[in-house]
N, C-alpha and C. Protein backbone atom coordinates (compact mmCIF):
# COMPACT_ATOMS: atom_id res chain seq x y z
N UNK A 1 139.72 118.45 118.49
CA UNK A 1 138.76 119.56 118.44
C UNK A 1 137.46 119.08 117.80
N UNK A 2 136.52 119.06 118.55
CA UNK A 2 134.66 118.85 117.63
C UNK A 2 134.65 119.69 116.55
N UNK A 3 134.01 119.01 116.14
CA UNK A 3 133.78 119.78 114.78
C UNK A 3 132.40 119.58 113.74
N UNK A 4 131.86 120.99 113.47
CA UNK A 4 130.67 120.67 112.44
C UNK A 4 131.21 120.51 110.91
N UNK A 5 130.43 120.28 109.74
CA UNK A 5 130.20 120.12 108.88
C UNK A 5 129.69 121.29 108.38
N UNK A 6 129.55 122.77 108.65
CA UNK A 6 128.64 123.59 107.98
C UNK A 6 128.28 123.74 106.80
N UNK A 7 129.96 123.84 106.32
CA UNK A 7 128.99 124.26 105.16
C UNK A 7 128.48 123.31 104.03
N UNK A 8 129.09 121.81 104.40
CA UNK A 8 128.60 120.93 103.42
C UNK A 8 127.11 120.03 104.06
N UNK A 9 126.96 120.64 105.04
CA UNK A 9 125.82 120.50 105.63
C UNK A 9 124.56 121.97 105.48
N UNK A 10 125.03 123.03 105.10
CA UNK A 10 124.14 124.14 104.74
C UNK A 10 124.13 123.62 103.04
N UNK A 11 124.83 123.20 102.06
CA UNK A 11 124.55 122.98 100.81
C UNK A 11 123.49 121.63 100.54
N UNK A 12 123.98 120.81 101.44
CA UNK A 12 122.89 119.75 101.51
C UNK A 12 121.41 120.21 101.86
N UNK A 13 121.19 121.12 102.66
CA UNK A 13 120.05 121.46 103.40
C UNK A 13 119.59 122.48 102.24
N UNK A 14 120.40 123.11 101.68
CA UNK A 14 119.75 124.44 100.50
C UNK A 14 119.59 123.32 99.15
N UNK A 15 119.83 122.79 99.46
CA UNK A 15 119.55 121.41 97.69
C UNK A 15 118.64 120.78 98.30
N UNK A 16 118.20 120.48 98.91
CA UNK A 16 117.00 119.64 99.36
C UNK A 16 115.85 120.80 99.17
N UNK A 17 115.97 121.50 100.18
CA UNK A 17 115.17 122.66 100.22
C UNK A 17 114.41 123.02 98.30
N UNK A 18 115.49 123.56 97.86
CA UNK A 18 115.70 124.15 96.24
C UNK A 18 114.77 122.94 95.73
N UNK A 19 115.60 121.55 95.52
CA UNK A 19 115.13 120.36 94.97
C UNK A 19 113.66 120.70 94.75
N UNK A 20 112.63 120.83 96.65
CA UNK A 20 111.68 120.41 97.14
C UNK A 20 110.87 121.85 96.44
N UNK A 21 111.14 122.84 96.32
CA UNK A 21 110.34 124.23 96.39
C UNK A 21 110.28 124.28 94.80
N UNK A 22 111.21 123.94 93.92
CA UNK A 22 111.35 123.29 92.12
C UNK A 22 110.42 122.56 92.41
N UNK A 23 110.46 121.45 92.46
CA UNK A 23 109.15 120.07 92.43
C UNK A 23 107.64 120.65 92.12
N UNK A 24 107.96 121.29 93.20
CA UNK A 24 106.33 121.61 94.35
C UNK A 24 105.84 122.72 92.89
N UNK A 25 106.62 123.96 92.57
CA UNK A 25 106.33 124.60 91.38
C UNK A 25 105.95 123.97 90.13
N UNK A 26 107.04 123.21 89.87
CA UNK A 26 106.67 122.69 88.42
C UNK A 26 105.41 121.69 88.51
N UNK A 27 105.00 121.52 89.82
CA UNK A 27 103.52 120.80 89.61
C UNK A 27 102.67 121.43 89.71
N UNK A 28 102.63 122.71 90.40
CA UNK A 28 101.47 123.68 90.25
C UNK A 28 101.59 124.31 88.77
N UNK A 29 102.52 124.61 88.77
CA UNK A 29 102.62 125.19 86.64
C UNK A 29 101.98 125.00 85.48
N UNK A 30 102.38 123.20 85.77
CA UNK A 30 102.18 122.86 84.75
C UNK A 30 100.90 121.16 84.93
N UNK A 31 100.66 121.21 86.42
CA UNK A 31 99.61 120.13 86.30
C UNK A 31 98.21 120.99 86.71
N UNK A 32 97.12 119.92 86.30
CA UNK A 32 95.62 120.70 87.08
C UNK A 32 96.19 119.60 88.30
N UNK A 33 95.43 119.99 89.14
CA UNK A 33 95.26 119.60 90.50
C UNK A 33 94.07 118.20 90.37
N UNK A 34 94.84 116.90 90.69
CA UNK A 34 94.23 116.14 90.79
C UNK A 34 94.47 114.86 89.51
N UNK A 35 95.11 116.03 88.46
CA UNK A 35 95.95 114.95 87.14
C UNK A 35 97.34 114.12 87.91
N UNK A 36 96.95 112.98 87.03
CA UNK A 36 97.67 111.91 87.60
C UNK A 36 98.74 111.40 86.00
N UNK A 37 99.84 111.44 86.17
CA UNK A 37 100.84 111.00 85.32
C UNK A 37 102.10 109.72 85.27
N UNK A 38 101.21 108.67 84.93
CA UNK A 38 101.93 107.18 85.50
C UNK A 38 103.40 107.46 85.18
N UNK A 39 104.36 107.10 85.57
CA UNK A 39 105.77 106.70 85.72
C UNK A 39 106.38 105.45 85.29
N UNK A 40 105.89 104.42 86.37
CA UNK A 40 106.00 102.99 86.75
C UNK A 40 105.03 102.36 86.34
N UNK A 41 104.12 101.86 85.47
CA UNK A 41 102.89 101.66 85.68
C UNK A 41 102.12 102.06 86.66
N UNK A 42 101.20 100.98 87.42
CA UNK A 42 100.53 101.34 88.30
C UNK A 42 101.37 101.59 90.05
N UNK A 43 102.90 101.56 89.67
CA UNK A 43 103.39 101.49 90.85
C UNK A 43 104.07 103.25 91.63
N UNK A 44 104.41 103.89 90.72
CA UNK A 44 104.47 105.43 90.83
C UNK A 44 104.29 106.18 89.85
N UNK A 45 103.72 107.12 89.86
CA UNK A 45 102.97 108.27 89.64
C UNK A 45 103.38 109.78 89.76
N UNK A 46 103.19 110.79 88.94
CA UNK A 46 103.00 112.15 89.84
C UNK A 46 101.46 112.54 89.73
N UNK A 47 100.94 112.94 91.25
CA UNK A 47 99.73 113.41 90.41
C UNK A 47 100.02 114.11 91.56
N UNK A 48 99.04 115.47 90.91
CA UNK A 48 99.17 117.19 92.15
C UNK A 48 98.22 116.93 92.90
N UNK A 49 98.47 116.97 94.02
CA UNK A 49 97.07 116.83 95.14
C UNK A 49 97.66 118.04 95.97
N UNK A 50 96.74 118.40 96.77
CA UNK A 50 97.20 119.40 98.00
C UNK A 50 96.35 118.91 98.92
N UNK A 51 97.40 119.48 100.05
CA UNK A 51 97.31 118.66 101.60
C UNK A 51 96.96 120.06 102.43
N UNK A 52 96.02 120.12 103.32
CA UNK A 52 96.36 121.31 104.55
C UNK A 52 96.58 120.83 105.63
N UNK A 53 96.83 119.14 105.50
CA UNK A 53 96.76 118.99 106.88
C UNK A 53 98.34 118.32 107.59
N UNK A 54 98.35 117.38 108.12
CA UNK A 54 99.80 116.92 108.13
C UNK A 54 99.65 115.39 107.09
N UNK A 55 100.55 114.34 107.93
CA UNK A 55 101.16 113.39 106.87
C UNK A 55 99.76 112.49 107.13
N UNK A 56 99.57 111.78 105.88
CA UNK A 56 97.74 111.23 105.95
C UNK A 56 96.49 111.99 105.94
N UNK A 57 96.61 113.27 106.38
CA UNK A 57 95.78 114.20 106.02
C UNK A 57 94.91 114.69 107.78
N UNK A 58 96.23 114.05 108.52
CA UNK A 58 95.83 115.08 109.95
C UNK A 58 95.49 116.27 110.11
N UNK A 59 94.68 116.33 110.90
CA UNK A 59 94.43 118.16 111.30
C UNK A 59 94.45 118.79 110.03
N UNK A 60 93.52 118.19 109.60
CA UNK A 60 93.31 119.20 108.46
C UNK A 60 93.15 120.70 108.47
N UNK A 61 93.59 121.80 108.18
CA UNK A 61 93.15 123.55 108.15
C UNK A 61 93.53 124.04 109.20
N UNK A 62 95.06 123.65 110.22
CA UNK A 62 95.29 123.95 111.44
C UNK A 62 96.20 124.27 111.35
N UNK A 63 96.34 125.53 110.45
CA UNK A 63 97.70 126.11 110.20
C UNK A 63 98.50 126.96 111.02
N UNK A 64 97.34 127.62 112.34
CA UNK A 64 98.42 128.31 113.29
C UNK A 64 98.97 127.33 114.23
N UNK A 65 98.38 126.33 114.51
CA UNK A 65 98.93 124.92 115.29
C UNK A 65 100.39 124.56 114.39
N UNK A 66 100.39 124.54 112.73
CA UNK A 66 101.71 123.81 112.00
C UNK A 66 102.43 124.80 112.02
N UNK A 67 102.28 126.46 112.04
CA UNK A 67 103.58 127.07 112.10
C UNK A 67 103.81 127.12 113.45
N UNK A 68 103.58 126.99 115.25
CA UNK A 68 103.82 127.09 116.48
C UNK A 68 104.98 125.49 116.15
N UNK A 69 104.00 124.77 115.79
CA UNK A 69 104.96 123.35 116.04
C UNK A 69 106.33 123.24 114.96
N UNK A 70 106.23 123.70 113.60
CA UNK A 70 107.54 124.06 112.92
C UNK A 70 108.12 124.68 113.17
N UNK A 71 107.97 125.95 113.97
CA UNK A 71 108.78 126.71 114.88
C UNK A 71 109.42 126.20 115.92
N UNK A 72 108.90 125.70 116.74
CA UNK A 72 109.32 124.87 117.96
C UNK A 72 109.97 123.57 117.39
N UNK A 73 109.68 123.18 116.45
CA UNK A 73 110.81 121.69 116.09
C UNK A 73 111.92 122.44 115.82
N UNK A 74 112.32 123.38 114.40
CA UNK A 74 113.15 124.13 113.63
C UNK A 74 114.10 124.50 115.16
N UNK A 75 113.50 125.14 115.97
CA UNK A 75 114.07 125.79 117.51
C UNK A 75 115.23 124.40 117.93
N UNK A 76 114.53 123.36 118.22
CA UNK A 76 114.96 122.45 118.84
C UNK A 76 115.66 121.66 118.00
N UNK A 77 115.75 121.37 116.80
CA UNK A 77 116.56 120.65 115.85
C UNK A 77 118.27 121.52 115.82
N UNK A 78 117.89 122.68 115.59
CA UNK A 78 119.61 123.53 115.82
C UNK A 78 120.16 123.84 117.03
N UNK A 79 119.22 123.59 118.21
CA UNK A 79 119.65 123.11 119.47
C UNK A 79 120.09 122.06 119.97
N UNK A 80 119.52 120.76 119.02
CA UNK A 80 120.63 119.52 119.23
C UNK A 80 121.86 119.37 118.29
N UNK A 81 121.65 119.88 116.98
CA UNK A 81 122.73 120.18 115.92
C UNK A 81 123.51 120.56 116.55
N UNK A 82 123.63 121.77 117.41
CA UNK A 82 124.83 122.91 118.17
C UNK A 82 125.34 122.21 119.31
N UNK A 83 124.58 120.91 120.29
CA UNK A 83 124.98 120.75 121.36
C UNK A 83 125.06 119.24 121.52
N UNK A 84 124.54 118.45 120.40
CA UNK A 84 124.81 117.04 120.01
C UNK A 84 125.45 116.49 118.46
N UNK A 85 125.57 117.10 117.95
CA UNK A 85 125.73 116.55 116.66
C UNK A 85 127.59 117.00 116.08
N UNK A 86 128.39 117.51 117.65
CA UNK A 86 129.41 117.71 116.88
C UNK A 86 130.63 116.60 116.23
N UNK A 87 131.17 116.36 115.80
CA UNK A 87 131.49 114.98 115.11
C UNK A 87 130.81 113.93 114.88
N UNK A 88 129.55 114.48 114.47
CA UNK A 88 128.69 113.28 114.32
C UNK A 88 128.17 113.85 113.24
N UNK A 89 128.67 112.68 111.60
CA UNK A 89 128.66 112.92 110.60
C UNK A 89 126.57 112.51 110.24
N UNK A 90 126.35 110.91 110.80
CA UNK A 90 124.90 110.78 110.98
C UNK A 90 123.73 111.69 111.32
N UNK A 91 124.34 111.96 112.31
CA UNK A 91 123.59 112.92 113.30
C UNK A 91 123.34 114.26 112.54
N UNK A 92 123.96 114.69 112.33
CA UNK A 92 124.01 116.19 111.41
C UNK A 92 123.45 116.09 110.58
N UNK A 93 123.63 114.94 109.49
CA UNK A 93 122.37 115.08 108.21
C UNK A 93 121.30 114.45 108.20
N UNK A 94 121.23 113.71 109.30
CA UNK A 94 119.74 113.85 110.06
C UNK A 94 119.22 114.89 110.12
N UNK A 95 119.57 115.73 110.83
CA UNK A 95 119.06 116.79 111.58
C UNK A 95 118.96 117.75 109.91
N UNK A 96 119.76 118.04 109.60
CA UNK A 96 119.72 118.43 108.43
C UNK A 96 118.20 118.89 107.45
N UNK A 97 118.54 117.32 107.17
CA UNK A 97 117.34 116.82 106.25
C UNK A 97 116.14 116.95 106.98
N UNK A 98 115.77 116.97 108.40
CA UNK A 98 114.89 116.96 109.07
C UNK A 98 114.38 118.91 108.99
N UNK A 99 115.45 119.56 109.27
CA UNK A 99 115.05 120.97 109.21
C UNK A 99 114.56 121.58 107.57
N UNK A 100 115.51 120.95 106.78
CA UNK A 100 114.75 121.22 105.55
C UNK A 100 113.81 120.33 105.09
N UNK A 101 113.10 119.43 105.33
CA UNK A 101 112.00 118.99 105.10
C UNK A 101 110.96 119.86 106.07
N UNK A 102 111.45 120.38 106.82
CA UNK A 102 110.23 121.08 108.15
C UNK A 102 110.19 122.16 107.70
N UNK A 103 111.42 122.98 106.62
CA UNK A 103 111.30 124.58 105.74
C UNK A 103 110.76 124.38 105.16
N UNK A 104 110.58 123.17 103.84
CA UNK A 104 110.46 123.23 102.74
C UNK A 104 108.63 123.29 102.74
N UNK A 105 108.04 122.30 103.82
CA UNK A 105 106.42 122.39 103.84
C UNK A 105 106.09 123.63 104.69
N UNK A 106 106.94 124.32 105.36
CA UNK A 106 106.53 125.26 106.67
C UNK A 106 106.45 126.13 105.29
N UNK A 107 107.14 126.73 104.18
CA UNK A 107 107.01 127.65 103.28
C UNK A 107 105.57 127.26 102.56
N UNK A 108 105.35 126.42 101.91
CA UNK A 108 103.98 126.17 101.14
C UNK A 108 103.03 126.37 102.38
N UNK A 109 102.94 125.97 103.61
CA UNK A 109 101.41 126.41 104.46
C UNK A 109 101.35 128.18 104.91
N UNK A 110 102.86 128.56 104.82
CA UNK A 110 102.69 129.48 104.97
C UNK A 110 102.63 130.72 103.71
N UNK A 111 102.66 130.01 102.47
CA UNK A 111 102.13 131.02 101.38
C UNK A 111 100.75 130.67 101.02
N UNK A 112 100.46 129.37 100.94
CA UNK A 112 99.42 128.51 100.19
C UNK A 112 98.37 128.24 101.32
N UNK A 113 98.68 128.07 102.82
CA UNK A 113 97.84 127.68 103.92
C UNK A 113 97.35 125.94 103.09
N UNK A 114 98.28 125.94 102.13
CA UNK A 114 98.57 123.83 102.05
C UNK A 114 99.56 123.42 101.19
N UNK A 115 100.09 122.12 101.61
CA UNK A 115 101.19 121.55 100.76
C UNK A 115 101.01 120.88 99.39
N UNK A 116 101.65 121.07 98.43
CA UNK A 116 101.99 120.27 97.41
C UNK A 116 102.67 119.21 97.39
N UNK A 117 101.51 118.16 97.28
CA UNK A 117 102.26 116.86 96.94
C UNK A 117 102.60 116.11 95.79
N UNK A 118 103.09 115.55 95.61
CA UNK A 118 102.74 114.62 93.79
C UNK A 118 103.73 113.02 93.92
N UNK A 119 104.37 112.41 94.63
CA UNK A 119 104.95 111.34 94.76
C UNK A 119 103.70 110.41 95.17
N UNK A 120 103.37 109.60 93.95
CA UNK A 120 102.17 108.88 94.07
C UNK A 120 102.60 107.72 93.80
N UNK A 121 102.62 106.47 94.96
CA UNK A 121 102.90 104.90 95.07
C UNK A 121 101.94 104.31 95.38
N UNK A 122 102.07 103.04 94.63
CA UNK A 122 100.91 102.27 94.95
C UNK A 122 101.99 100.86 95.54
N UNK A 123 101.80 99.90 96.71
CA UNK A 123 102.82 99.15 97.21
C UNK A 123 101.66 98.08 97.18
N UNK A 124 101.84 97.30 95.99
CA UNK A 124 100.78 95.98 96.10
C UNK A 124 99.74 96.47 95.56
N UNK A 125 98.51 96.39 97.20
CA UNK A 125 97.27 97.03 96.75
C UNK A 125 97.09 98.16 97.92
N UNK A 126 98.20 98.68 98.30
CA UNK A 126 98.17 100.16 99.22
C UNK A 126 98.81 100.96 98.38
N UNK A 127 97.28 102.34 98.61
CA UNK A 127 97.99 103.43 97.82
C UNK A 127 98.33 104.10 99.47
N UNK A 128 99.69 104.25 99.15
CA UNK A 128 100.47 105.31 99.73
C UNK A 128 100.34 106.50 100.15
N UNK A 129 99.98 107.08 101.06
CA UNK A 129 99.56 108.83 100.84
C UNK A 129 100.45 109.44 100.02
N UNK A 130 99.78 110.27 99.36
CA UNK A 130 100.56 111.28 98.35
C UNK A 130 101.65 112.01 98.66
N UNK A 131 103.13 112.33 98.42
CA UNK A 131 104.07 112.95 98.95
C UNK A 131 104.50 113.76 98.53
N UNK A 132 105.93 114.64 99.58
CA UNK A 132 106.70 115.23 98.15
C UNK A 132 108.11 115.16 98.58
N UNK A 133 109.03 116.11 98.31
CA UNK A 133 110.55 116.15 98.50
C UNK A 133 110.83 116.32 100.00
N UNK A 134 110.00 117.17 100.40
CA UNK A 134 110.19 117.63 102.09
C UNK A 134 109.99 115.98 102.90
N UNK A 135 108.71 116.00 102.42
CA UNK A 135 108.06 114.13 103.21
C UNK A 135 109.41 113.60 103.06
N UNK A 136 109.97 113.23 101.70
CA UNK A 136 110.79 112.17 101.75
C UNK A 136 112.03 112.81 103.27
N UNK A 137 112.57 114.09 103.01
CA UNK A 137 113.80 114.18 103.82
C UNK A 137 113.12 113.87 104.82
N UNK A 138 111.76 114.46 105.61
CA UNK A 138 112.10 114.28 106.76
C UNK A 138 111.78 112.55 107.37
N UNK A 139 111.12 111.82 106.37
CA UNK A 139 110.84 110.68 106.57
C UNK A 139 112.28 109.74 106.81
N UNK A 140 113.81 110.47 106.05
CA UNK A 140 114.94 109.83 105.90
C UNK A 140 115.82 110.41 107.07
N UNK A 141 115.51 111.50 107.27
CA UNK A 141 116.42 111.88 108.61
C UNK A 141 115.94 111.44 109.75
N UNK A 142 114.39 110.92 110.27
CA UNK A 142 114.11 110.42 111.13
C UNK A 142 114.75 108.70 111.32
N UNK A 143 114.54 108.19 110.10
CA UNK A 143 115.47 106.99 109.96
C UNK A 143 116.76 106.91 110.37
N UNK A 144 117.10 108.35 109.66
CA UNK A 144 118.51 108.39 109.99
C UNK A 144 119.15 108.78 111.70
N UNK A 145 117.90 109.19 112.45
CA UNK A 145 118.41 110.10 113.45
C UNK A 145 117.68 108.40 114.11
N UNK A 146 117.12 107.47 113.89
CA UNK A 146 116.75 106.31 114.69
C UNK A 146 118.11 105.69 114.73
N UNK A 147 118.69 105.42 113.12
CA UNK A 147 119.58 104.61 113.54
C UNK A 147 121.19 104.57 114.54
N UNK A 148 121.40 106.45 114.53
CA UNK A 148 122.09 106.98 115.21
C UNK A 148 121.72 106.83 116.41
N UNK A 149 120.26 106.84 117.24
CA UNK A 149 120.32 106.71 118.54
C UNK A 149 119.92 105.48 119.07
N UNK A 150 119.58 104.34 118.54
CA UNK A 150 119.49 103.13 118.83
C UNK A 150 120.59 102.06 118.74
N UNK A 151 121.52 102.26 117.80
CA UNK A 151 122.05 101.35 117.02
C UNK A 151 124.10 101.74 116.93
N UNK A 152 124.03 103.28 116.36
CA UNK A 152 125.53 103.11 116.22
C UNK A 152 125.93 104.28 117.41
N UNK A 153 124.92 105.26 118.31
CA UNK A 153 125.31 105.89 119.08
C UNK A 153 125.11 105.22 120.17
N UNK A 154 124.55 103.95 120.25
CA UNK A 154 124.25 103.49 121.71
C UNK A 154 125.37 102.58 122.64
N UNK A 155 125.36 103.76 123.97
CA UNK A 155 126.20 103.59 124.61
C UNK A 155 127.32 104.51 124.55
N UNK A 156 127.03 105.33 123.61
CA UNK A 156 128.40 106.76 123.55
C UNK A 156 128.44 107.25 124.73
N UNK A 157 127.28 107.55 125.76
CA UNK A 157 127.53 108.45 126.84
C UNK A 157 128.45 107.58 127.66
N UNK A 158 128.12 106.47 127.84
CA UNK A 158 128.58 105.75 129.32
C UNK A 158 130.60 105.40 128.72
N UNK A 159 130.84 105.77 127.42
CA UNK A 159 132.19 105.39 127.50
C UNK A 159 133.35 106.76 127.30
C-alpha cells in the first residue's frame, strides 16, 4: 500500500514555517533595519535588511506578480506531493520544505508587501545576498527535489 508521511511531514513543515516567522520577528523587534551583528567574524552575520523583491533583489515591488506565482507553485507542489511523492521519503520533504519556505515569505509580502532577511555571509570576498529561514528551506528542498530526480529516482518509471 503507498503511503504518505503526513503527519511527520505537516510537523516538519509547521517547524520550519514557526522557526522562519520567530526569526523574521525577533529581527524586526529587536534590530533597526540595516544593524549588522557579527557571529563568525567577518564570515556570518545577522543584519535586518528587507527585500520586496525576489532572491538577489528581482522584481523589486511586484507583489501581485509574487502572490499569483506563490499561489500557483503552493497549487502545484501538493499536486505532485498527492500524485508523486507517495513512498517517497526524499521527495516529500522536498516538497515540504519547498511549500513552507514559499508560506513562510508569501506571509511577510503579504502583511509587510517585503521580506525579512538577516542570514548575512560573506564566502571569501562574496557577500552573499542576505537571507532567511524560508530562503534556506526552499534553497534545500530544491537540492533535495534535484537529487531525487536526477540521481536516486532516475529510471523509476521505466522499471
Amino acid at each position: 500500500m503507498k503511503s504518505y508521511r503526513i503527519v511527520p511531514m505537516a510537523v516538519l513543515g509547521l517547524f520550519i514555517l514557526a522557526l522562519d516567522q520567530y526569526t523574521k520577528y525577533l529581527v524586526v523587534r529587536f534590530m533597526e533595519e540595516g544593524e549588522s551583528i557579527p557571529l563568525l567574524g567577518d564570515f556570518l552575520s545577522l543584519t535586518s535588511h528587507r527585500n520586496s523583491g525576489a532572491a538577489w533583489g528581482l522584481f523589486q515591488g511586484q507583489m501581485i506578480f509574487f502572490y499569483l506565482v506563490t499561489v500557483l507553485v503552493l497549487g502545484i507542489l501538493v499536486y505532485v506531493y498527492i500524485k508523486e511523492a507517495k513512498d517517497n521519503f526524499l521527495l516529500q520533504t522536498a516538497i515540504v520544505l519547498l511549500m513552507a519556505g514559499a508560506f513562510g515569505n508569501f506571509i511577510d509580502r503579504v502583511l509587510f508587501q517585503e521580506v525579512v532577511d538577516f542570514i548575512d555571509v560573506l564566502i571569501i570576498s562574496y557577500d552573499f545576498p542576505i537571507f532567511n529561514v524560508a530562503d534556506s528551506a526552499l534553497s534545500i528542498g530544491v537540492v533535495l527535489m534535484l537529487i531525487e530526480f536526477f540521481f536516486i529516482g532516475k529510471g523509476d518509471k521505466n522499471a
